[in-house]
PDB file of N, CA and C in Angstrom:
ATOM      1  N   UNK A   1       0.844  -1.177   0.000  1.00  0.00           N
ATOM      2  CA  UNK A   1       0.000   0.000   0.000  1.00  0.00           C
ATOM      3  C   UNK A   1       0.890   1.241   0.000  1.00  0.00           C
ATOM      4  N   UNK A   2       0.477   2.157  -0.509  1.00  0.00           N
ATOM      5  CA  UNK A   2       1.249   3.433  -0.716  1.00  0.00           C
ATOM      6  C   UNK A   2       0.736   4.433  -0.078  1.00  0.00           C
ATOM      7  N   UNK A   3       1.272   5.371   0.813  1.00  0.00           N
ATOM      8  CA  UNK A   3       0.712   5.943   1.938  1.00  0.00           C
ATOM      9  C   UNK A   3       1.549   7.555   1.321  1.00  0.00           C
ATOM     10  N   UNK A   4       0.284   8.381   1.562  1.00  0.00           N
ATOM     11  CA  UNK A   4       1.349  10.159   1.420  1.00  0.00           C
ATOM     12  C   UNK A   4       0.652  10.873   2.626  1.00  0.00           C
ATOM     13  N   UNK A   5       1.841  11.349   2.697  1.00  0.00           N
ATOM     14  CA  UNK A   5       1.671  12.625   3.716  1.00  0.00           C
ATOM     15  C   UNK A   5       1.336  14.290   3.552  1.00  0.00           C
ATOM     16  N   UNK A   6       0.584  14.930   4.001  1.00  0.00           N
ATOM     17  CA  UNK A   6       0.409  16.107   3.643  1.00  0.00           C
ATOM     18  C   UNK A   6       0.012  16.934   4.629  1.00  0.00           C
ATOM     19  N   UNK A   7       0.571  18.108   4.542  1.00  0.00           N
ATOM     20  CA  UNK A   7      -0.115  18.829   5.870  1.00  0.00           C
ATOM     21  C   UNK A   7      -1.013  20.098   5.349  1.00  0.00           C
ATOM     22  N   UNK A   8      -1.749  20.460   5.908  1.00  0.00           N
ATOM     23  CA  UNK A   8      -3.056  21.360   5.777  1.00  0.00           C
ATOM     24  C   UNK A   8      -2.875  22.935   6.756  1.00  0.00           C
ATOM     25  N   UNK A   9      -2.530  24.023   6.242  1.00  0.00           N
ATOM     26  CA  UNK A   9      -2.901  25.015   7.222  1.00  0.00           C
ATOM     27  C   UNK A   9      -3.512  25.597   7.588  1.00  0.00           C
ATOM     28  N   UNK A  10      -4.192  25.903   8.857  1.00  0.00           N
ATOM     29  CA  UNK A  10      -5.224  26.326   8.886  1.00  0.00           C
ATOM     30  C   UNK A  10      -5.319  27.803   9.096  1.00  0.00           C
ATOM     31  N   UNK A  11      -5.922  28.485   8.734  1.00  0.00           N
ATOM     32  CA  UNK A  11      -5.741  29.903   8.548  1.00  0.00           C
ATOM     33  C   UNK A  11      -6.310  30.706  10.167  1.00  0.00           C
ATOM     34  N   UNK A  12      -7.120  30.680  10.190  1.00  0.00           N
ATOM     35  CA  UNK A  12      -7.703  30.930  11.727  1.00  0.00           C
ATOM     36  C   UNK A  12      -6.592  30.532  12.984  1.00  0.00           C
ATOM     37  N   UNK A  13      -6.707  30.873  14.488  1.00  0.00           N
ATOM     38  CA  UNK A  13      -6.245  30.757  15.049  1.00  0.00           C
ATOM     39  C   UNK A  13      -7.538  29.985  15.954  1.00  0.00           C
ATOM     40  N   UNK A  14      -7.071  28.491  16.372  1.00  0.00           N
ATOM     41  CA  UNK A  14      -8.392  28.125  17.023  1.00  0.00           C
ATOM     42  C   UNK A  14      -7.874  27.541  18.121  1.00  0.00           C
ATOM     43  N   UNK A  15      -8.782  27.000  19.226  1.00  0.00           N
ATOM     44  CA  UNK A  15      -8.818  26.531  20.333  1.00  0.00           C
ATOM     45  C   UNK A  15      -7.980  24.766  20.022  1.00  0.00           C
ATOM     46  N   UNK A  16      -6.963  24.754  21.110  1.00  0.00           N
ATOM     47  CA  UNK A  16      -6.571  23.240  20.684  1.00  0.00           C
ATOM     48  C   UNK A  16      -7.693  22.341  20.654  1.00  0.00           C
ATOM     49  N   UNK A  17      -8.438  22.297  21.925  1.00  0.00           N
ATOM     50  CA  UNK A  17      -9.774  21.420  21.842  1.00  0.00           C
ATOM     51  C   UNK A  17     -10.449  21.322  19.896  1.00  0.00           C
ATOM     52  N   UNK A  18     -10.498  22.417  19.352  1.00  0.00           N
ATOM     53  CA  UNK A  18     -10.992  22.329  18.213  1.00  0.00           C
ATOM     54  C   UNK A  18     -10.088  22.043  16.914  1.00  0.00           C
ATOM     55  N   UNK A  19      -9.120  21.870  17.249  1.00  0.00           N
ATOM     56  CA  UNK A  19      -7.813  21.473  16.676  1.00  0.00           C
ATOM     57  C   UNK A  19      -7.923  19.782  16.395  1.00  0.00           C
ATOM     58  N   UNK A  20      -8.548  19.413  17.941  1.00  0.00           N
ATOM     59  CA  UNK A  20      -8.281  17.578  17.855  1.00  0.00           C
ATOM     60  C   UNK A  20      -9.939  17.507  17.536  1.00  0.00           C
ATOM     61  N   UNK A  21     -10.764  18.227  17.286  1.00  0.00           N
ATOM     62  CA  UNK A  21     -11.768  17.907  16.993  1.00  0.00           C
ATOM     63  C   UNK A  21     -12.015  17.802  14.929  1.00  0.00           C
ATOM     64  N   UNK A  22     -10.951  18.953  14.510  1.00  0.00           N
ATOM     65  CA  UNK A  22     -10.634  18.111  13.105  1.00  0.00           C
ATOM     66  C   UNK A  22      -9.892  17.588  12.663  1.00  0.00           C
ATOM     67  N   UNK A  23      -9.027  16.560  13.887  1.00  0.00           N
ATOM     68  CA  UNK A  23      -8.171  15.278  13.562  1.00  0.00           C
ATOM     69  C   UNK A  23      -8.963  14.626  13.752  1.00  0.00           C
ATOM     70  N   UNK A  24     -10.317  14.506  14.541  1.00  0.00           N
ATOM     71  CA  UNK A  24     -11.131  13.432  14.761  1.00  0.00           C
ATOM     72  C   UNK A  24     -11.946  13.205  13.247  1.00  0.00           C
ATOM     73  N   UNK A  25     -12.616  14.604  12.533  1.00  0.00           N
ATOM     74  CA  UNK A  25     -13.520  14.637  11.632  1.00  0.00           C
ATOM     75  C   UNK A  25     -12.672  13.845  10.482  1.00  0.00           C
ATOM     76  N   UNK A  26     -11.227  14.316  10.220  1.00  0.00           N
ATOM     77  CA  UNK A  26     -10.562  14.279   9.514  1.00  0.00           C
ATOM     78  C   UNK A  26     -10.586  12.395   9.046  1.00  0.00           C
ATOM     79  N   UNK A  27     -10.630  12.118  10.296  1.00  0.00           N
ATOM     80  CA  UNK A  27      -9.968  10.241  10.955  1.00  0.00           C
ATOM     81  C   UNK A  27     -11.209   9.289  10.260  1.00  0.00           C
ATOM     82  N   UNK A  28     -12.338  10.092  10.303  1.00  0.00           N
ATOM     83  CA  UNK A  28     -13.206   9.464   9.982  1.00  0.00           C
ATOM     84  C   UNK A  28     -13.283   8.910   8.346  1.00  0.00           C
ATOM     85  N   UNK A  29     -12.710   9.604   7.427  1.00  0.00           N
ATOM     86  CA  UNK A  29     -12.864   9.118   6.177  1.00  0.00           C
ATOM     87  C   UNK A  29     -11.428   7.631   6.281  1.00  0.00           C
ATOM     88  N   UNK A  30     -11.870   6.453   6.173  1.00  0.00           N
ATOM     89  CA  UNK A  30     -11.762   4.893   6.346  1.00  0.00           C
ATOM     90  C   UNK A  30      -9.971   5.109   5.471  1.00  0.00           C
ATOM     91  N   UNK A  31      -9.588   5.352   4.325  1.00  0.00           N
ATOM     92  CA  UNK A  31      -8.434   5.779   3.809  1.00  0.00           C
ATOM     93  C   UNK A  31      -7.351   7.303   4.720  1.00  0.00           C
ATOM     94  N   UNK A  32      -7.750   7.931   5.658  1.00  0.00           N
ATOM     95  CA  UNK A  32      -6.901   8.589   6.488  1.00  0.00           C
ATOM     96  C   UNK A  32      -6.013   7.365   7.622  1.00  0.00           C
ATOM     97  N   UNK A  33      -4.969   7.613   7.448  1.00  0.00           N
ATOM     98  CA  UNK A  33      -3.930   6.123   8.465  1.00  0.00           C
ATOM     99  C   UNK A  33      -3.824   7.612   9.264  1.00  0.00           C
ATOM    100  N   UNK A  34      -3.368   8.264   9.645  1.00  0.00           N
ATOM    101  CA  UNK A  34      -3.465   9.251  11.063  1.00  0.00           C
ATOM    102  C   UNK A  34      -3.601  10.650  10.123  1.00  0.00           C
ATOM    103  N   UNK A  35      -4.140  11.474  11.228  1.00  0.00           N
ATOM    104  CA  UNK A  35      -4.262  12.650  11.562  1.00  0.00           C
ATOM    105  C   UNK A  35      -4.234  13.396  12.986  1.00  0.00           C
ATOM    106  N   UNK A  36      -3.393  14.345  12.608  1.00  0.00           N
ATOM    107  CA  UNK A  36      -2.357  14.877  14.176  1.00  0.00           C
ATOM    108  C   UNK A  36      -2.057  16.331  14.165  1.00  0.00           C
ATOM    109  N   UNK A  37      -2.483  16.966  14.966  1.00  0.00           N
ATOM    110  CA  UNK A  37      -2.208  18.741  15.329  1.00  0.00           C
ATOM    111  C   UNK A  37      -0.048  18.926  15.684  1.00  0.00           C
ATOM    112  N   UNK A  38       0.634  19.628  15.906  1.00  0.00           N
ATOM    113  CA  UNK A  38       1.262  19.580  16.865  1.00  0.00           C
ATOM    114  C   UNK A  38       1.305  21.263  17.614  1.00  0.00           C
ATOM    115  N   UNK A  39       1.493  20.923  18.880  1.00  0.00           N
ATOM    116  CA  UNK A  39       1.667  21.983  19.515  1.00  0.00           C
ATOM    117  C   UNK A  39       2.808  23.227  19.609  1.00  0.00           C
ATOM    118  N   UNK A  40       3.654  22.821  18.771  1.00  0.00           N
ATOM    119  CA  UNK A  40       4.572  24.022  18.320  1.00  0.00           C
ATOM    120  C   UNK A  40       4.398  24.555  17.294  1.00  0.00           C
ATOM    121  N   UNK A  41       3.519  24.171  16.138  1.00  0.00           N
ATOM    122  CA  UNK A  41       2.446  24.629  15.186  1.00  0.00           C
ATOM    123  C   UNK A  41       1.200  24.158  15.110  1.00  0.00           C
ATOM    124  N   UNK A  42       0.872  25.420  16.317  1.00  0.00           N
ATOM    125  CA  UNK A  42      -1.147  25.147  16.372  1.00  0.00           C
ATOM    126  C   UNK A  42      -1.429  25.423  14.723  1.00  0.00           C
ATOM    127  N   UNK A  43      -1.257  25.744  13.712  1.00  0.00           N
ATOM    128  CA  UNK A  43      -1.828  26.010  12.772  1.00  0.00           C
ATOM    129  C   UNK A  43      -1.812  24.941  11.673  1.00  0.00           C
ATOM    130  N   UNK A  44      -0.963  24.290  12.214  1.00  0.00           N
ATOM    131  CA  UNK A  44      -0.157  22.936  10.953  1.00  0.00           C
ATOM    132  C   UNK A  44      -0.914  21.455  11.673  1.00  0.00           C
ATOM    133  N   UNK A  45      -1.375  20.632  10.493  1.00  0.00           N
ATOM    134  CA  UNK A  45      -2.186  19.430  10.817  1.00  0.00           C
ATOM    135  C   UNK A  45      -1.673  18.517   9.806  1.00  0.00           C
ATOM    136  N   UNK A  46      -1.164  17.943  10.308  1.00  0.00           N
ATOM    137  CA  UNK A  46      -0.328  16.697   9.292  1.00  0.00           C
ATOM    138  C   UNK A  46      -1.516  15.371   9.526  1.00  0.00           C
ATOM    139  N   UNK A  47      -1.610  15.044   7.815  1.00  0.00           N
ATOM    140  CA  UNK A  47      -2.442  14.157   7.480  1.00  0.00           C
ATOM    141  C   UNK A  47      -1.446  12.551   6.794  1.00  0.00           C
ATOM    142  N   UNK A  48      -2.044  11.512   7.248  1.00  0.00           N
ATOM    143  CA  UNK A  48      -1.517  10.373   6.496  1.00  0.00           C
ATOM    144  C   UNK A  48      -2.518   9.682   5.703  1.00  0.00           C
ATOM    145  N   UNK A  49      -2.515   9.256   4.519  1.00  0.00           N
ATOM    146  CA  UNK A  49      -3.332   8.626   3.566  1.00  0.00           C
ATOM    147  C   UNK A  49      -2.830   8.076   2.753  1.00  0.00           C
ATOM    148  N   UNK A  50      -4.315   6.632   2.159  1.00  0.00           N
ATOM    149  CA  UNK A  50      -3.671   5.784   1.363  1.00  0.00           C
ATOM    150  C   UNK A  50      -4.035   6.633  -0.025  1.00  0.00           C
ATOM    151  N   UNK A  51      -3.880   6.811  -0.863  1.00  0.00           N
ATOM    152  CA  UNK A  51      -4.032   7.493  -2.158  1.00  0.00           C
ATOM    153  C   UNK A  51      -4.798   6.991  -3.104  1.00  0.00           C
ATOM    154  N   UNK A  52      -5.079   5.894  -2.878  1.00  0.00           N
ATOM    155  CA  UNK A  52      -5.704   4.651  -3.914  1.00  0.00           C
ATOM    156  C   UNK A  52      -6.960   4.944  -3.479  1.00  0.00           C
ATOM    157  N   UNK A  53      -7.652   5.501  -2.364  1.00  0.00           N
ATOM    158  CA  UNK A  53      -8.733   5.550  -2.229  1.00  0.00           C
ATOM    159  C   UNK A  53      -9.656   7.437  -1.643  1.00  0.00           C
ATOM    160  N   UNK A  54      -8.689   8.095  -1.563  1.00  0.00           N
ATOM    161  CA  UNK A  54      -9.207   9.314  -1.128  1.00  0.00           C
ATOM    162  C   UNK A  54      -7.934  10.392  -1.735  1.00  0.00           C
ATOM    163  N   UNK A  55      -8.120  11.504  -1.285  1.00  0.00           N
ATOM    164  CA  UNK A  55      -7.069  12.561  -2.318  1.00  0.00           C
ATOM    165  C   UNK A  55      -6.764  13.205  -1.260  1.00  0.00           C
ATOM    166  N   UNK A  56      -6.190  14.448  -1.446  1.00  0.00           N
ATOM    167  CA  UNK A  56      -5.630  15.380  -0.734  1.00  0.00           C
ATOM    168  C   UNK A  56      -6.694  17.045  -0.478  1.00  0.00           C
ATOM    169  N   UNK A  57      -7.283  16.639  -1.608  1.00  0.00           N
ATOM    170  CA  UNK A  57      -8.207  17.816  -2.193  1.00  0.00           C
ATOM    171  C   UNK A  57      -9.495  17.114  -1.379  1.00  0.00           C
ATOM    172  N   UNK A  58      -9.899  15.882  -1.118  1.00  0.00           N
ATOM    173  CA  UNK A  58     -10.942  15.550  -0.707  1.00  0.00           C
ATOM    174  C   UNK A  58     -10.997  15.613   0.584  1.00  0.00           C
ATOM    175  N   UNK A  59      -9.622  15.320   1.593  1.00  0.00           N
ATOM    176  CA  UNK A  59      -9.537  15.770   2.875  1.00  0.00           C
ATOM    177  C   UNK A  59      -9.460  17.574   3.263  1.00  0.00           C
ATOM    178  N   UNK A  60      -9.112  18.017   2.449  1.00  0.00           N
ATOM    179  CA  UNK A  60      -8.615  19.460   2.317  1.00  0.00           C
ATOM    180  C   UNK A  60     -10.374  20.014   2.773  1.00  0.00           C
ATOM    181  N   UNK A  61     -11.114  19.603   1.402  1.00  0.00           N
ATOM    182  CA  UNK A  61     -12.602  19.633   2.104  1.00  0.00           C
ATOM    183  C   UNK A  61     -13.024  19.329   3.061  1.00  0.00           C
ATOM    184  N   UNK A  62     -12.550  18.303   3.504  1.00  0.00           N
ATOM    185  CA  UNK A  62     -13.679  17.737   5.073  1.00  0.00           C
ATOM    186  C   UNK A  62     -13.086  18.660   5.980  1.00  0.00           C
ATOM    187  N   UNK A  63     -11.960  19.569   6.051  1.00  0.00           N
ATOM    188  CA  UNK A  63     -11.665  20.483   6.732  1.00  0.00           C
ATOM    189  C   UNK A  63     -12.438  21.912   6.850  1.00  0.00           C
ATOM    190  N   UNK A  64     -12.812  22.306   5.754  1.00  0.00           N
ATOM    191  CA  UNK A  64     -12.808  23.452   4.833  1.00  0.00           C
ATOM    192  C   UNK A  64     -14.411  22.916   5.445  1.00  0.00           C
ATOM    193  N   UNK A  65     -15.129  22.582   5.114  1.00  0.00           N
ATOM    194  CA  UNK A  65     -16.316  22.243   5.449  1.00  0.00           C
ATOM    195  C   UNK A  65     -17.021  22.006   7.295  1.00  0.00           C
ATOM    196  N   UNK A  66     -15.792  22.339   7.650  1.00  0.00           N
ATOM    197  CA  UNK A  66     -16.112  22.770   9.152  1.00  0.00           C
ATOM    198  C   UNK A  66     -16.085  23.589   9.636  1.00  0.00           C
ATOM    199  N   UNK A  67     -15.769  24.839   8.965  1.00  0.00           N
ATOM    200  CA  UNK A  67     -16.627  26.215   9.153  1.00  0.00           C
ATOM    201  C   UNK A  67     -14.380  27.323   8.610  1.00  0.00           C
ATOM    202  N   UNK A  68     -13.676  26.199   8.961  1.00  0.00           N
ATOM    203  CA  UNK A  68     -12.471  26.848   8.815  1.00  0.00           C
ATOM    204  C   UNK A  68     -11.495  27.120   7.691  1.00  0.00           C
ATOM    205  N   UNK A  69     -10.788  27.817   7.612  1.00  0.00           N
ATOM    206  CA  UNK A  69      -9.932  28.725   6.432  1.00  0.00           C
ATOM    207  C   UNK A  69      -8.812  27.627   6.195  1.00  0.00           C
ATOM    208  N   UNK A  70      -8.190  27.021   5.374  1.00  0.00           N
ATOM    209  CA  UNK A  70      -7.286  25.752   5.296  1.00  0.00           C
ATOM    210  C   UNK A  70      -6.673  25.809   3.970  1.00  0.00           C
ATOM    211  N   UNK A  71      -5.637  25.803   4.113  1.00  0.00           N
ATOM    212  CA  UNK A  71      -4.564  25.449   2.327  1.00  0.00           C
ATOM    213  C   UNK A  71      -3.495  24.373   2.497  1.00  0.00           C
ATOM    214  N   UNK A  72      -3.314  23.737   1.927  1.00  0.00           N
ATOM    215  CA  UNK A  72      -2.304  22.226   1.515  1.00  0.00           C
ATOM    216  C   UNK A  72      -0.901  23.325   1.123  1.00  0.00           C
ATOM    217  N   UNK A  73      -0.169  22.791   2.148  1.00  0.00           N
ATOM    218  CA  UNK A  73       1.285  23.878   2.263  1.00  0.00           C
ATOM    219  C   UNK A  73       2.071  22.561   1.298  1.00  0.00           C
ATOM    220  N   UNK A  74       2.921  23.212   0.351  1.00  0.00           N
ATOM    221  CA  UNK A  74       3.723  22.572  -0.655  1.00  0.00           C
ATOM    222  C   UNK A  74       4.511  21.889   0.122  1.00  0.00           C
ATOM    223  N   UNK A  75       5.410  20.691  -0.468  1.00  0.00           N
ATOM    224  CA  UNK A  75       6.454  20.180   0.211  1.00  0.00           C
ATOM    225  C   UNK A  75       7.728  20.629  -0.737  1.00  0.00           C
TER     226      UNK A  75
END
């Protein structure tokens, strides 16, 4: 299986509580292998996925669709 990594920024400045609440939303689509905040960048949310079954653009949404400001930072 082939797994990519990508991280998402979120534009807003939000509450950590609401931070792990869209690693949770995030977790839910069955092709995410983790999703994780870290605390030396509240703004940065590193995503893991299998590719064969969901995109980057499709998680980017399930973010974006929770009321918050979010862009896929280049590698």
């Amino acid at each position: 299986m082939d797994i990519v990594d990508m991280i998402v920024h979120v534009n807003e400045t939000i509450p950590t509580e609401r931070m792990h609440e869209l690693e949770d939303v995030v977790r839910t689509d069955a092709c995410v292998i983790s999703a994780c905040s870290s605390n030396e960048n509240p703004h940065l949310l590193m995503v893991t996925y299998n590719p064969a079954c969901t995109s980057s653009g499709y998680v980017l949404n399930m973010i974006q669709a929770q009321g918050v400001h979010a862009n896929l930072v280049g590698l």
